[in-house]
Structures are given as structure tokens and as C-alpha cells.
N, C-alpha and C. Protein backbone atom coordinates (compact mmCIF):
# COMPACT_ATOMS: atom_id res chain seq x y z
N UNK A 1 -16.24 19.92 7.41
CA UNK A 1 -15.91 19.19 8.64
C UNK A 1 -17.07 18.28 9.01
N UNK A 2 -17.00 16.79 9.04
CA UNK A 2 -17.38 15.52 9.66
C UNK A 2 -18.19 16.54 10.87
N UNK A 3 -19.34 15.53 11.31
CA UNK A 3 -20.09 15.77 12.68
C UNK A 3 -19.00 15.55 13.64
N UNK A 4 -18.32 14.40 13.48
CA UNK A 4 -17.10 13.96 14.52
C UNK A 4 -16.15 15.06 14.98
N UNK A 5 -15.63 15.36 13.52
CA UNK A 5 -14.45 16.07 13.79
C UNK A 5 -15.10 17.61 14.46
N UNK A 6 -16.02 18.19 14.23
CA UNK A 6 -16.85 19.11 14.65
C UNK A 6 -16.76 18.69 16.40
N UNK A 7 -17.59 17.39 16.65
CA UNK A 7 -17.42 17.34 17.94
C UNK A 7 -16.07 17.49 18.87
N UNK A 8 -15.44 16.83 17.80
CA UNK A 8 -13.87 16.77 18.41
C UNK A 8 -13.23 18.22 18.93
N UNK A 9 -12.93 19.02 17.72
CA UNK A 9 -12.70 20.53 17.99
C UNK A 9 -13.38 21.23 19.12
N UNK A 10 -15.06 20.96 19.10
CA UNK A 10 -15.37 21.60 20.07
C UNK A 10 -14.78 21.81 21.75
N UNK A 11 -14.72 20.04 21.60
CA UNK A 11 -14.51 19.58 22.82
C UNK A 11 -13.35 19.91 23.19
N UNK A 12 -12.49 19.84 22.20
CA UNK A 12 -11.13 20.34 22.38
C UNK A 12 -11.05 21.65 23.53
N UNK A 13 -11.68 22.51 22.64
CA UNK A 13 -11.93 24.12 22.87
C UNK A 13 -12.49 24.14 24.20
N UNK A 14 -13.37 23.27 24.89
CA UNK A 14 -14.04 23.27 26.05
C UNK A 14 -13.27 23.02 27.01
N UNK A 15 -12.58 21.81 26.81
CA UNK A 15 -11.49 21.29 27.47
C UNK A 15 -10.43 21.90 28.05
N UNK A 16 -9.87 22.55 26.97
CA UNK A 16 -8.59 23.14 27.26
C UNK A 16 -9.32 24.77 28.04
N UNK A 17 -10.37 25.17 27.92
CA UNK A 17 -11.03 26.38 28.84
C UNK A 17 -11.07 26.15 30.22
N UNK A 18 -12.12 24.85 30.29
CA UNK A 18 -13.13 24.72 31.62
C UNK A 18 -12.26 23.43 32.14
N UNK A 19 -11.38 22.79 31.48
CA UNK A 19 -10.83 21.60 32.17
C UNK A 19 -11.33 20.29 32.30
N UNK A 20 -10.77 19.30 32.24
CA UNK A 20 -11.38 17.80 32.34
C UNK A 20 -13.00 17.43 33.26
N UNK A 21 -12.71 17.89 34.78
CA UNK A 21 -13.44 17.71 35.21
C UNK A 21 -14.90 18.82 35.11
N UNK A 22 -14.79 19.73 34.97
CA UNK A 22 -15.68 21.03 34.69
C UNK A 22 -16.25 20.89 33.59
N UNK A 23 -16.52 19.76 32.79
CA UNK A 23 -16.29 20.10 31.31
C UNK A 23 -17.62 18.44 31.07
N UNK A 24 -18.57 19.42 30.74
CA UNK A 24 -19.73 18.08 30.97
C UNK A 24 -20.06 17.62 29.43
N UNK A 25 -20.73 16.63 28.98
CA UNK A 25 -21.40 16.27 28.23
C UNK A 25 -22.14 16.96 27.24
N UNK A 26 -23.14 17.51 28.22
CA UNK A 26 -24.05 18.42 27.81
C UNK A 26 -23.76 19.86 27.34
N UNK A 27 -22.82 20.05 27.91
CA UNK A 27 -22.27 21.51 27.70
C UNK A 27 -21.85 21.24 25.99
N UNK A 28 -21.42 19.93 25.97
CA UNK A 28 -20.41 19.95 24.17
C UNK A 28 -21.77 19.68 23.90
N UNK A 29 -22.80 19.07 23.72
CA UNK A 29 -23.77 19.01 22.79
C UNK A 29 -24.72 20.08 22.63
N UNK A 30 -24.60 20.81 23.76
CA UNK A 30 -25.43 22.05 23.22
C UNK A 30 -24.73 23.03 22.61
N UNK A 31 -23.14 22.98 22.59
CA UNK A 31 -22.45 23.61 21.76
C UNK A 31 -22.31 23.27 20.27
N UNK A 32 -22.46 22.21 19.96
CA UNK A 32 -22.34 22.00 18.86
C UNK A 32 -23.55 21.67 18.32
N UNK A 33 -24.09 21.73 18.84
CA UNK A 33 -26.14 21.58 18.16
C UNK A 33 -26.30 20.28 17.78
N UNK A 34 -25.75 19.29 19.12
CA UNK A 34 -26.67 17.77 18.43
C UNK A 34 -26.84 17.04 19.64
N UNK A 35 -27.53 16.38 19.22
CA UNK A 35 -27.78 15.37 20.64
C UNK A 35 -27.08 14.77 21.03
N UNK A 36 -27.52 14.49 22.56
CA UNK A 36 -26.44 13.65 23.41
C UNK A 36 -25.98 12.38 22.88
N UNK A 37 -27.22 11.99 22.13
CA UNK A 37 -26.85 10.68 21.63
C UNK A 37 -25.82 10.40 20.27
N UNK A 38 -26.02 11.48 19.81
CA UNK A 38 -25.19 11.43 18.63
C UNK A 38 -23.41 11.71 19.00
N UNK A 39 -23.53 12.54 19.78
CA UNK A 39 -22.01 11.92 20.65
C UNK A 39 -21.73 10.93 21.15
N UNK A 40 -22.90 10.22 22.24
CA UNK A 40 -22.13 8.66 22.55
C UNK A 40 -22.57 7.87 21.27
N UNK A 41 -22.45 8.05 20.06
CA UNK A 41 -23.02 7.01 19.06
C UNK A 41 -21.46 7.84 18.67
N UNK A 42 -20.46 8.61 18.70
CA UNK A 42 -19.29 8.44 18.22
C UNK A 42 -18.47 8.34 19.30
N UNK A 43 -18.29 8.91 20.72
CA UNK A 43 -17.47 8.55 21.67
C UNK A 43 -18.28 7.80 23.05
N UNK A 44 -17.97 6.59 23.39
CA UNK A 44 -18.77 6.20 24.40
C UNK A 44 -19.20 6.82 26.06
N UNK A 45 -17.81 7.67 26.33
CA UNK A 45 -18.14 8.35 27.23
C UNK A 45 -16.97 9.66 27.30
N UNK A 46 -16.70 10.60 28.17
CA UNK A 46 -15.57 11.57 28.31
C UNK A 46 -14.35 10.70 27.98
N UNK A 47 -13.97 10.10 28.50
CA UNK A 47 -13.31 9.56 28.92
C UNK A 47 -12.27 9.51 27.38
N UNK A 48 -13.29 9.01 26.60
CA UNK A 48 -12.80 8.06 25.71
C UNK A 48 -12.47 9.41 24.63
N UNK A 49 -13.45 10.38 24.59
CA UNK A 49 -13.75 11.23 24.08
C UNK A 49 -12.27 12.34 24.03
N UNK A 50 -11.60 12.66 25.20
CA UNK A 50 -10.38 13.05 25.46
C UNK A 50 -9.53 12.34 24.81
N UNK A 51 -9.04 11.14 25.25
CA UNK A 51 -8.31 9.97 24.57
C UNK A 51 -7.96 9.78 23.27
N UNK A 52 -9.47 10.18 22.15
CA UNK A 52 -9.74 10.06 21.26
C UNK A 52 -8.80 11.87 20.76
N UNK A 53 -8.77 12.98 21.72
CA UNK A 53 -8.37 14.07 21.26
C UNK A 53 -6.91 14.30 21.20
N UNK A 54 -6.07 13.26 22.32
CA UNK A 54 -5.15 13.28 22.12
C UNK A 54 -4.33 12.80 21.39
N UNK A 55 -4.99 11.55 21.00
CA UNK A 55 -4.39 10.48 20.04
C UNK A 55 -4.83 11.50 18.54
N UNK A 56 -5.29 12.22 18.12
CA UNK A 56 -5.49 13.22 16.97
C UNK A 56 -4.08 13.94 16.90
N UNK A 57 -4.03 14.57 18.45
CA UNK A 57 -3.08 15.40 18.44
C UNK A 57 -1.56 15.52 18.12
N UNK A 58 -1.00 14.08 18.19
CA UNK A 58 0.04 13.47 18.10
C UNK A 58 0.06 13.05 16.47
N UNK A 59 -1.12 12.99 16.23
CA UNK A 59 -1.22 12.17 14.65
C UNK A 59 -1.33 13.65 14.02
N UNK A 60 -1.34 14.65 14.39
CA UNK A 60 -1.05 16.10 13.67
C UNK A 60 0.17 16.87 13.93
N UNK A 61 0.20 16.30 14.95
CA UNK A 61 2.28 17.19 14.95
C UNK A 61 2.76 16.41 14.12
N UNK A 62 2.68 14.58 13.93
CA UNK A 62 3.80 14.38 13.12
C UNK A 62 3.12 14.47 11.61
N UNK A 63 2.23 14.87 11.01
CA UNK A 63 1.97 15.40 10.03
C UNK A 63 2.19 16.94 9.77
N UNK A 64 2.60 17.84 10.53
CA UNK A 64 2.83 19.11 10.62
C UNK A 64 4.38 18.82 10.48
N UNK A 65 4.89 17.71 11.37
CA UNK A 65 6.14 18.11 10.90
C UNK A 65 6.96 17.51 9.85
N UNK A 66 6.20 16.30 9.28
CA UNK A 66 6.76 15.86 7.92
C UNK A 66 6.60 16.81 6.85
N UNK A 67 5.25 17.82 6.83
CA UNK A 67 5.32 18.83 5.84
C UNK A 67 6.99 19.75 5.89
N UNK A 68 6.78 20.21 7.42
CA UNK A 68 7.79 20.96 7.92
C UNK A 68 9.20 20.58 7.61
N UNK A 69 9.89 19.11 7.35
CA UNK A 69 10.60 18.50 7.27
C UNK A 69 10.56 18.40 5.74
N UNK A 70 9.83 18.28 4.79
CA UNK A 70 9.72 18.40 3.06
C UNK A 70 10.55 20.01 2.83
N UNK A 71 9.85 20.61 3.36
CA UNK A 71 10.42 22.12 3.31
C UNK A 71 11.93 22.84 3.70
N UNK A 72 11.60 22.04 4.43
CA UNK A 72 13.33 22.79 4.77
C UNK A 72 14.24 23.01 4.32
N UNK A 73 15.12 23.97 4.26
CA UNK A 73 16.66 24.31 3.70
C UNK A 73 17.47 24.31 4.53
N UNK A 74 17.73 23.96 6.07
CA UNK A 74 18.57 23.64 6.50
C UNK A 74 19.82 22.50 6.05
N UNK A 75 20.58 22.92 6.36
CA UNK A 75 21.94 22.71 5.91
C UNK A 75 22.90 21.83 6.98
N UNK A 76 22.80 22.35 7.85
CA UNK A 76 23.42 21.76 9.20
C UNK A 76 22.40 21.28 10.46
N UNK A 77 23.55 20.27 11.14
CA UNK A 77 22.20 20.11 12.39
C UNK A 77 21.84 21.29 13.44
N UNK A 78 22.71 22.54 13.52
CA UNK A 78 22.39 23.51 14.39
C UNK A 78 21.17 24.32 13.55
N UNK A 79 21.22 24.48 12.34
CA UNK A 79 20.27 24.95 11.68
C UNK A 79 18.86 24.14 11.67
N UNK A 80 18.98 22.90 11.64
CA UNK A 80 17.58 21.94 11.75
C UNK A 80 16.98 22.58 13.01
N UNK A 81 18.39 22.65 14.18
CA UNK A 81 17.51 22.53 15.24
C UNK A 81 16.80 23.88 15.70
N UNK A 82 17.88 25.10 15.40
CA UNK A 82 17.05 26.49 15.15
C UNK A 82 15.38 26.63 14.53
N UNK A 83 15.33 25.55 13.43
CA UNK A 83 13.92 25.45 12.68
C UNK A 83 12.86 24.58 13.32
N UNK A 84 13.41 23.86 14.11
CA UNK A 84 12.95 23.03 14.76
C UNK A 84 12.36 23.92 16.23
N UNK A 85 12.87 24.66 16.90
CA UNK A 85 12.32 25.42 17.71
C UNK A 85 11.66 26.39 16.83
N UNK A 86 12.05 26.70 15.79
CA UNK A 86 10.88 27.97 15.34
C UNK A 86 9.45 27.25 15.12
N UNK A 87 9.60 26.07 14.07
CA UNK A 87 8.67 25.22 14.13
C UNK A 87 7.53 24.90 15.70
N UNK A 88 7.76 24.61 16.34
CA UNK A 88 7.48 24.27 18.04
C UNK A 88 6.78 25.79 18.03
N UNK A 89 7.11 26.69 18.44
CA UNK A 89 6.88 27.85 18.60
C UNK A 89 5.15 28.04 17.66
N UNK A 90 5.37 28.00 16.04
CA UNK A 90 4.69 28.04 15.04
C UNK A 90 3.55 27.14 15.33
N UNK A 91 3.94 26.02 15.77
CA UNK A 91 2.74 24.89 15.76
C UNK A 91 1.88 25.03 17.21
N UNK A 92 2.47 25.40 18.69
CA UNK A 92 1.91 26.05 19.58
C UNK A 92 0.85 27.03 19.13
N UNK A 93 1.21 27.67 18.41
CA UNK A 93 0.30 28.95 17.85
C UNK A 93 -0.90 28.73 16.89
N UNK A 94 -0.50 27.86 16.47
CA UNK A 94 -1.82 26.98 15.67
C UNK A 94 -2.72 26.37 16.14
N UNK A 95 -1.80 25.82 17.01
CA UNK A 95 -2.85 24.62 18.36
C UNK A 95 -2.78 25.78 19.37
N UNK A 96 -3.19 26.03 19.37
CA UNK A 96 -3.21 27.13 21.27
C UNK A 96 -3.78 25.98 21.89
N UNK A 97 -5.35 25.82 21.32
CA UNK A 97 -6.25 24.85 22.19
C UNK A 97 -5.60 23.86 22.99
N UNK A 98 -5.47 23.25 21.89
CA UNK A 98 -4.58 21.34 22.28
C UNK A 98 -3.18 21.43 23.20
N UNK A 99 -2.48 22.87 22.60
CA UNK A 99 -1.54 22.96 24.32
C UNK A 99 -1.93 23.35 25.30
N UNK A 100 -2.69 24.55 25.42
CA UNK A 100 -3.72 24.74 26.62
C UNK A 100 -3.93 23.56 27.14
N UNK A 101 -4.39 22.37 26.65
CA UNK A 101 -4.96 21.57 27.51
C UNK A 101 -3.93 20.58 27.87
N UNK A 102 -3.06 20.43 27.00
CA UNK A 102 -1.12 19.94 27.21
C UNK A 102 -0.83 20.42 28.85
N UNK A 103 -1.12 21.64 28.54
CA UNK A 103 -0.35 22.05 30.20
C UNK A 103 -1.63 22.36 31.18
N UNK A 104 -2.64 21.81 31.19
CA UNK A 104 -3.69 21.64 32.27
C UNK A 104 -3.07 20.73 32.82
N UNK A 105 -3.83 21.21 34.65
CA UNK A 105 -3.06 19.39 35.22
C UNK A 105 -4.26 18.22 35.33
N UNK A 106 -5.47 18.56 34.43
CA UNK A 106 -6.30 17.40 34.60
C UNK A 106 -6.17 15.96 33.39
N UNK A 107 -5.18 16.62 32.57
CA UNK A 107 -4.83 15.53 32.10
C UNK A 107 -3.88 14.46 32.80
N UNK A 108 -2.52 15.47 33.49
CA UNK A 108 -2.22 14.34 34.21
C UNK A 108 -2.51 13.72 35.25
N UNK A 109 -3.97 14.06 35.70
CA UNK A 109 -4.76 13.81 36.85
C UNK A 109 -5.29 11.93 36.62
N UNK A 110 -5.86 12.30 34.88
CA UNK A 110 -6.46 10.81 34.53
C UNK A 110 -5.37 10.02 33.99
N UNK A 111 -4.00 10.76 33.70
CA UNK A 111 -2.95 9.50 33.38
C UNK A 111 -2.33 8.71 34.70
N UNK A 112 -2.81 9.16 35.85
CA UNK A 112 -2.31 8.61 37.13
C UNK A 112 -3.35 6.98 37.25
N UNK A 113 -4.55 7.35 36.67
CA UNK A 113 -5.79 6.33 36.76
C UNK A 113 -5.83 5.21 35.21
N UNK A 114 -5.66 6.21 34.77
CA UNK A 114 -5.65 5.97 32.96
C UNK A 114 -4.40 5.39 32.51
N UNK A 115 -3.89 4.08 31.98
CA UNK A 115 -2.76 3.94 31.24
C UNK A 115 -2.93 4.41 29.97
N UNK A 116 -4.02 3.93 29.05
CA UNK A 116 -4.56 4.56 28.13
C UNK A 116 -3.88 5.70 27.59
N UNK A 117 -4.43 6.60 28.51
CA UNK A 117 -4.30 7.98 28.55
C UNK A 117 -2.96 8.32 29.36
N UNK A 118 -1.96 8.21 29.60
CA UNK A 118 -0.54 8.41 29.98
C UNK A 118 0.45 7.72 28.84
N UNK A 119 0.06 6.74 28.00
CA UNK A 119 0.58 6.18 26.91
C UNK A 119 0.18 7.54 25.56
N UNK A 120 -0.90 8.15 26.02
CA UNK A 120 -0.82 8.67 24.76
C UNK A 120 -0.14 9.98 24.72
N UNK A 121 -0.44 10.36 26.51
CA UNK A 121 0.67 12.11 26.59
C UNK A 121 2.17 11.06 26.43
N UNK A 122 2.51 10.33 26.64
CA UNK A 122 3.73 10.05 26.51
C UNK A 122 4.23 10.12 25.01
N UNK A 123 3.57 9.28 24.17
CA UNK A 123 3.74 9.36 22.73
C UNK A 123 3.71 10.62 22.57
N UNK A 124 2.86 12.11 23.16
CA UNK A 124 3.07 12.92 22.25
C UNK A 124 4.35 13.89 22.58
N UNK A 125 4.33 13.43 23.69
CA UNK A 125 6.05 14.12 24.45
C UNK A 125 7.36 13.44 23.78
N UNK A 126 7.31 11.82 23.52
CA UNK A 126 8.09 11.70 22.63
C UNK A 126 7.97 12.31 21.31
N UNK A 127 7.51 12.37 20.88
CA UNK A 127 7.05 13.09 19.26
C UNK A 127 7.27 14.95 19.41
N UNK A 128 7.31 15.48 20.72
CA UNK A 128 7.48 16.69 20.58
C UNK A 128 9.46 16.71 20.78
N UNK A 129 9.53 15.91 21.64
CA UNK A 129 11.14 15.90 22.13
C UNK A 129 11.41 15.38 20.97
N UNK A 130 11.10 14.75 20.25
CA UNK A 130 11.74 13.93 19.21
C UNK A 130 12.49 14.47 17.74
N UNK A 131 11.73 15.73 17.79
CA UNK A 131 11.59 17.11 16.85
C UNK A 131 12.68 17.46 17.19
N UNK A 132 13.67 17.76 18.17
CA UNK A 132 14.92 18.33 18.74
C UNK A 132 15.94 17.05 18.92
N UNK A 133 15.40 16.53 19.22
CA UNK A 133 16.50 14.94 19.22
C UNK A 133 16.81 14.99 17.86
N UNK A 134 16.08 14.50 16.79
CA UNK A 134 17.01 13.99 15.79
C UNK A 134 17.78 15.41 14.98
N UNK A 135 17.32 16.68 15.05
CA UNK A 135 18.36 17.72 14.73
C UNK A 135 19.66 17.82 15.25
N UNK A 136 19.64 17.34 16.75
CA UNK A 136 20.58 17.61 17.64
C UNK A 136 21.58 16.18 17.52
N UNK A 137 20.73 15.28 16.96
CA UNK A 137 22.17 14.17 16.71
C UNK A 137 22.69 14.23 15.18
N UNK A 138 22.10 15.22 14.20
CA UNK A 138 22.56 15.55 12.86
C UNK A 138 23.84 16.26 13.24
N UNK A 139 23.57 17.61 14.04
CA UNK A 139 24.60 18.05 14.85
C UNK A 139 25.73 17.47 15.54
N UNK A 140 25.80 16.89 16.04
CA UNK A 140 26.14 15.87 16.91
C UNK A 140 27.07 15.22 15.65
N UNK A 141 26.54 14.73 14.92
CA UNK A 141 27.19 13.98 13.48
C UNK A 141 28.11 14.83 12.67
N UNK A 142 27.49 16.19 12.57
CA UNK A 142 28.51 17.19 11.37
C UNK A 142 29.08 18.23 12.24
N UNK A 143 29.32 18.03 13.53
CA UNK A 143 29.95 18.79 14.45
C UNK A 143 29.70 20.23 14.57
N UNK A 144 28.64 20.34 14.25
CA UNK A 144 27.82 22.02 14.58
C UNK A 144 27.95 22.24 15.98
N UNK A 145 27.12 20.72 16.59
CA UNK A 145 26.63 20.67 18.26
C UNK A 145 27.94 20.04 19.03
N UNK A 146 27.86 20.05 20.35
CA UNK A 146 28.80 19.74 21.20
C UNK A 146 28.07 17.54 21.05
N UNK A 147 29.11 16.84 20.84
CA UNK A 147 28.78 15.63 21.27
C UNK A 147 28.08 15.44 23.07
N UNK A 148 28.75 16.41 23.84
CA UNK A 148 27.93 15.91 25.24
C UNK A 148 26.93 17.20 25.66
N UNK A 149 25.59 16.86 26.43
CA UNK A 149 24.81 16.06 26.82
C UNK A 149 25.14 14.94 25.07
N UNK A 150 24.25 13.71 25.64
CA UNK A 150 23.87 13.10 24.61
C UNK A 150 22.91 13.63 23.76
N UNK A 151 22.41 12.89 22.77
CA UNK A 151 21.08 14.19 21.72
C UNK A 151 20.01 13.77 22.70
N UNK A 152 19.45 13.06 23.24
CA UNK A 152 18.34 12.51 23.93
C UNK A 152 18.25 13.53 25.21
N UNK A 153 19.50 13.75 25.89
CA UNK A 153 19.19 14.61 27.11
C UNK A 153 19.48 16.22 26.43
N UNK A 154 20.12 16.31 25.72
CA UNK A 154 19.87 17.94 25.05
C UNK A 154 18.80 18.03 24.47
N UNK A 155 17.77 17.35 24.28
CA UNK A 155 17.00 17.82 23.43
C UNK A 155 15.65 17.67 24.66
N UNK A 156 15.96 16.77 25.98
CA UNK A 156 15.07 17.63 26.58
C UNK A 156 15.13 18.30 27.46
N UNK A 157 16.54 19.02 27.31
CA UNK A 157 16.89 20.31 27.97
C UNK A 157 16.25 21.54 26.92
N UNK A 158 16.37 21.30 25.62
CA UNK A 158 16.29 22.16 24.71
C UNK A 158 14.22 22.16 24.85
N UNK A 159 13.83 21.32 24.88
CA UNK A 159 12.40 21.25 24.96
C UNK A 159 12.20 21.35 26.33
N UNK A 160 12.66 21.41 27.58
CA UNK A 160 12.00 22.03 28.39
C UNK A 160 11.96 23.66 28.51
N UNK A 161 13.32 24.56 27.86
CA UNK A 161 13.18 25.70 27.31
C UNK A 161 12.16 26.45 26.42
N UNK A 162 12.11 25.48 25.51
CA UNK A 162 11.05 26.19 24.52
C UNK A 162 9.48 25.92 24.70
N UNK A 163 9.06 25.11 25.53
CA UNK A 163 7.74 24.49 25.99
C UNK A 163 7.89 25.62 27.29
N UNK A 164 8.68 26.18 28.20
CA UNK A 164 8.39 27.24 29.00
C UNK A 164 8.44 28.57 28.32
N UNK A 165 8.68 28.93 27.39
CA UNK A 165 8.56 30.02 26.75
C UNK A 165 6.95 29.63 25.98
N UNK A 166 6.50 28.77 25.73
CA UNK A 166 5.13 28.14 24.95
C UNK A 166 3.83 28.36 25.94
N UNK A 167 4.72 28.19 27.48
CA UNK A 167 3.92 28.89 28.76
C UNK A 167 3.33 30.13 28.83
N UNK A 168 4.51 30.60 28.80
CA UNK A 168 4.47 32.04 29.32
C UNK A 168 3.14 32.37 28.04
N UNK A 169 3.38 32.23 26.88
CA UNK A 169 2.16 32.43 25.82
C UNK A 169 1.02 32.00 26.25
N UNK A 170 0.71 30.48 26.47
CA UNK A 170 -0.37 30.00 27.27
C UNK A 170 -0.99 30.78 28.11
N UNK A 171 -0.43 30.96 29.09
CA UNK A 171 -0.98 31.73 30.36
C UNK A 171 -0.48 33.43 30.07
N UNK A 172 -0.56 34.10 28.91
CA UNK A 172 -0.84 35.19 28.46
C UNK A 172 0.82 36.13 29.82
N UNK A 173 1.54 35.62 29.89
CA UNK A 173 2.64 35.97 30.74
C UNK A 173 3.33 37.04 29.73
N UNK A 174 4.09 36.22 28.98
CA UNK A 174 5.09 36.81 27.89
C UNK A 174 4.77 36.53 26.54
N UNK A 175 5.30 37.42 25.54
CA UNK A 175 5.17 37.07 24.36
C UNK A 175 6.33 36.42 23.63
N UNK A 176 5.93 35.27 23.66
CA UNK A 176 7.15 34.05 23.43
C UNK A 176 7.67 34.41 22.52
N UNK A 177 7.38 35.14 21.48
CA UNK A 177 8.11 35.27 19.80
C UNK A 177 8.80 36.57 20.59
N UNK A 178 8.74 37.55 20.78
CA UNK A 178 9.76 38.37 21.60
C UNK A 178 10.82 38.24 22.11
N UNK A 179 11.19 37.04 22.57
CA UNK A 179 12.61 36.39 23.25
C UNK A 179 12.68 34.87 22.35
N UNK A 180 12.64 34.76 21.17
CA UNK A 180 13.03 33.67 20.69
C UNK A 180 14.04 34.03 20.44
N UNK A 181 14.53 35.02 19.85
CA UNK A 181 15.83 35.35 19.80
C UNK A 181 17.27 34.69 20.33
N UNK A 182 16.77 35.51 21.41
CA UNK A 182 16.94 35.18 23.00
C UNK A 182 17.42 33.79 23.11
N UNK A 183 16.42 32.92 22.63
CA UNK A 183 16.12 31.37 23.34
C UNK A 183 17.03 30.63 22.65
N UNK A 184 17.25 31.20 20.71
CA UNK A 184 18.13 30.57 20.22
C UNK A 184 19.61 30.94 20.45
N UNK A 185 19.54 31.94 21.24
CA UNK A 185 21.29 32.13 21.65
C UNK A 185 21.66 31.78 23.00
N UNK A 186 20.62 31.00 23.85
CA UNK A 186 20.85 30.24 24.98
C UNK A 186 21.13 28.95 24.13
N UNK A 187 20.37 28.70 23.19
CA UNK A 187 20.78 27.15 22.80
C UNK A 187 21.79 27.04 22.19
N UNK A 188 22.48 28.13 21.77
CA UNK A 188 23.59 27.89 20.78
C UNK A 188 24.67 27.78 21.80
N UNK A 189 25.11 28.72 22.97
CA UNK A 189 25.71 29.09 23.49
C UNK A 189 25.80 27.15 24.44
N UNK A 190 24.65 26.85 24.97
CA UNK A 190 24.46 25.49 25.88
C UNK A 190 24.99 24.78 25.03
N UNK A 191 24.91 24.58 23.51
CA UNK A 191 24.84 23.26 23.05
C UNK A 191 26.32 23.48 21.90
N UNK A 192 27.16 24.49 21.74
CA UNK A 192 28.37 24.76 20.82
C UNK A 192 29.53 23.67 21.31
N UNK A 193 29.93 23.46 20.09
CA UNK A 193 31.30 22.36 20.46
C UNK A 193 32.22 23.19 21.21
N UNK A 194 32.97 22.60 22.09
CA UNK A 194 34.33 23.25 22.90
C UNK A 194 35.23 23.78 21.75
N UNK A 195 35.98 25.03 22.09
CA UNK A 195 36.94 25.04 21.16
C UNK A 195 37.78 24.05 21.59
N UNK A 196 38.60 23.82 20.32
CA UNK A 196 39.98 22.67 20.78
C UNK A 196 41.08 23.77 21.61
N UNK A 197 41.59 23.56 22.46
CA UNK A 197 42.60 23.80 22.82
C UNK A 197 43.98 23.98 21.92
N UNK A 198 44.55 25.20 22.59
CA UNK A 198 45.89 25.27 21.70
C UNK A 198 46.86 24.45 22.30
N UNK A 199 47.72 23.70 21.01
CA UNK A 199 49.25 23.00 21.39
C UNK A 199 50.00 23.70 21.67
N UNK A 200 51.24 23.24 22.84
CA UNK A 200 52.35 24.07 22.97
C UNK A 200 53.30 24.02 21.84
């Protein structure tokens, strides 16, 4: 691991602990054993330094999920999208850090100030919803899924479900893999085509 990427992780890790504002300079360089200067000689200030962590973050889900997407044996779009929440689930657990700091509210503290930084949680919210969108319009296509909601609003009905179960993990509540079960037979049940009706 790069000095950078070293700094990066750290900061990550600090971040998502002590929070945006709590979360000094000095604290990452004495964590990672280098000088102050050798951080602003790669990020010019916090600021940028965050910015710089999120824009990583987004550029690793969709590399997590093109692997994820090579792999698959799904067959149908209800099956993509079953893998697709297991996936979500899987990649939370990898990143603890980077969602920890997903669901801090000091990020959306600096996207109120920051376009920057509200362009980039946005990209990664599209890119997380986006993971359930296009399963849910495969569905949608080979009639696994119900055509209504549209795939765009089921999928962030379906991702505000599984990002609150990603909570409860976060904040040490519930153990999210315990009721996935669970979560995929709320989604099947929300999102199943109508039966057709019988003719007289």
C-alpha cells in the first residue's frame, strides 16, 4: 500500500469513528507516522481529503460489483435481485468503515455547503440504488417482478430496506444477516406479479 492510499484508509477509519468535524489533521498524521506535510503534499486540506475518500468509494462498489456481476448464475431478474441484496449486505461488511461514515450526518452537513461533495454522495447513492434498479427492470422484462412501482421507485423502496437493515449492523442494533431471510420475503412478497384473474 502507496503512502496515499495508507493515508486514505486511515482517514477513512478516523472519520467514520470521530466524525468530520472531530477528526483533525494531526490526529491522521500521527496515526499513520508521517508528517503533516506529506499529507498536504497529497491532499490540500480536509476538505479535499474526504472528497478524495468518497470519490474512491464509489469507484470500488462499481468495481466490486462488475466482479460480482462476472460471477453470477442468476437466471431471472428476481434472482439478480435476491443477489443483488445479498451482494449490498456482503459489501457493507467489507466496508463497515466507508458506511459508517455513509450514515454519519457530517457528511451531509458539508454537502449542504459543498456541491463537490453532495455530487459525489449522490453518485454513490445512484450506484448503490442502481445495483437494484437494473435487476428489477430484468424482472420487470421476464415477468418474475410486478411491472408497477416502476424499477427506479422499487428499487428505492428495495434499497431503503436493505440500507436499514445495513443500520441496524452499523449501530451494532441487529444482526442484519439474521433477518435477510426475512428481508428477501418482504421483497418478494412487495414486488411479485398479480396473479391474473380467473375468466368466467
Amino acid at each position: 500500500m502507496n503512502k496515499k492510499a495508507e493515508i486514505l484508509a486511515t482517514a477513512t477509519h478516523l472519520l467514520a469513528m470521530q466524525g468530520y468535524s472531530q477528526t483533525s489533521m494531526s490526529t491522521l498524521a500521527r496515526l499513520t507516522g508521517v508528517a503533516h506535510g506529506t499529507i498536504f503534499y497529497h491532499f490540500k486540506n480536509k476538505e479535499e481529503l474526504f472528497l478524495d475518500i468518497l470519490k474512491e468509494f464509489k469507484t470500488d462498489i462499481l468495481r466490486e460489483y462488475q466482479g460480482h456481476r462476472s460471477t453470477s448464475t442468476a437466471r431471472t431478474g428476481m434472482e439478480r435481485l435476491e443477489n443483488a441484496v445479498a451482494f449490498y449486505l456482503q459489501l457493507s461488511a467489507r466496508m463497515a468503515d466507508r458506511f459508517l461514515l455513509l450514515h454519519r450526518h457530517d457528511a451531509y452537513e458539508l454537502a449542504r455547503v459543498n456541491p463537490d461533495c453532495r455530487r459525489h454522495l449522490e453518485a454513490i447513492y445512484d450506484c448503490l440504488t442502481g445495483l437494484f434498479e437494473i435487476a428489477i427492470a430484468a424482472g420487470q422484462a421476464d415477468g418474475t417482478l410486478a411491472a408497477e412501482p416502476s424499477a427506479r421507485k422499487a428499487a428505492l423502496l428495495v434499497f431503503t430496506m436493505v440500507d436499514g437493515l445495513v443500520r441496524f449492523n452499523t449501530y451494532n442494533i441487529y444482526d442484519a444477516n439474521r433477518l435477510h431471510g426475512d428481508l428477501i420475503a418482504s421483497i418478494r412478497r412487495m414486488l411479485q406479479p398479480s396473479a391474473p384473474s380467473g375468466g368466467g
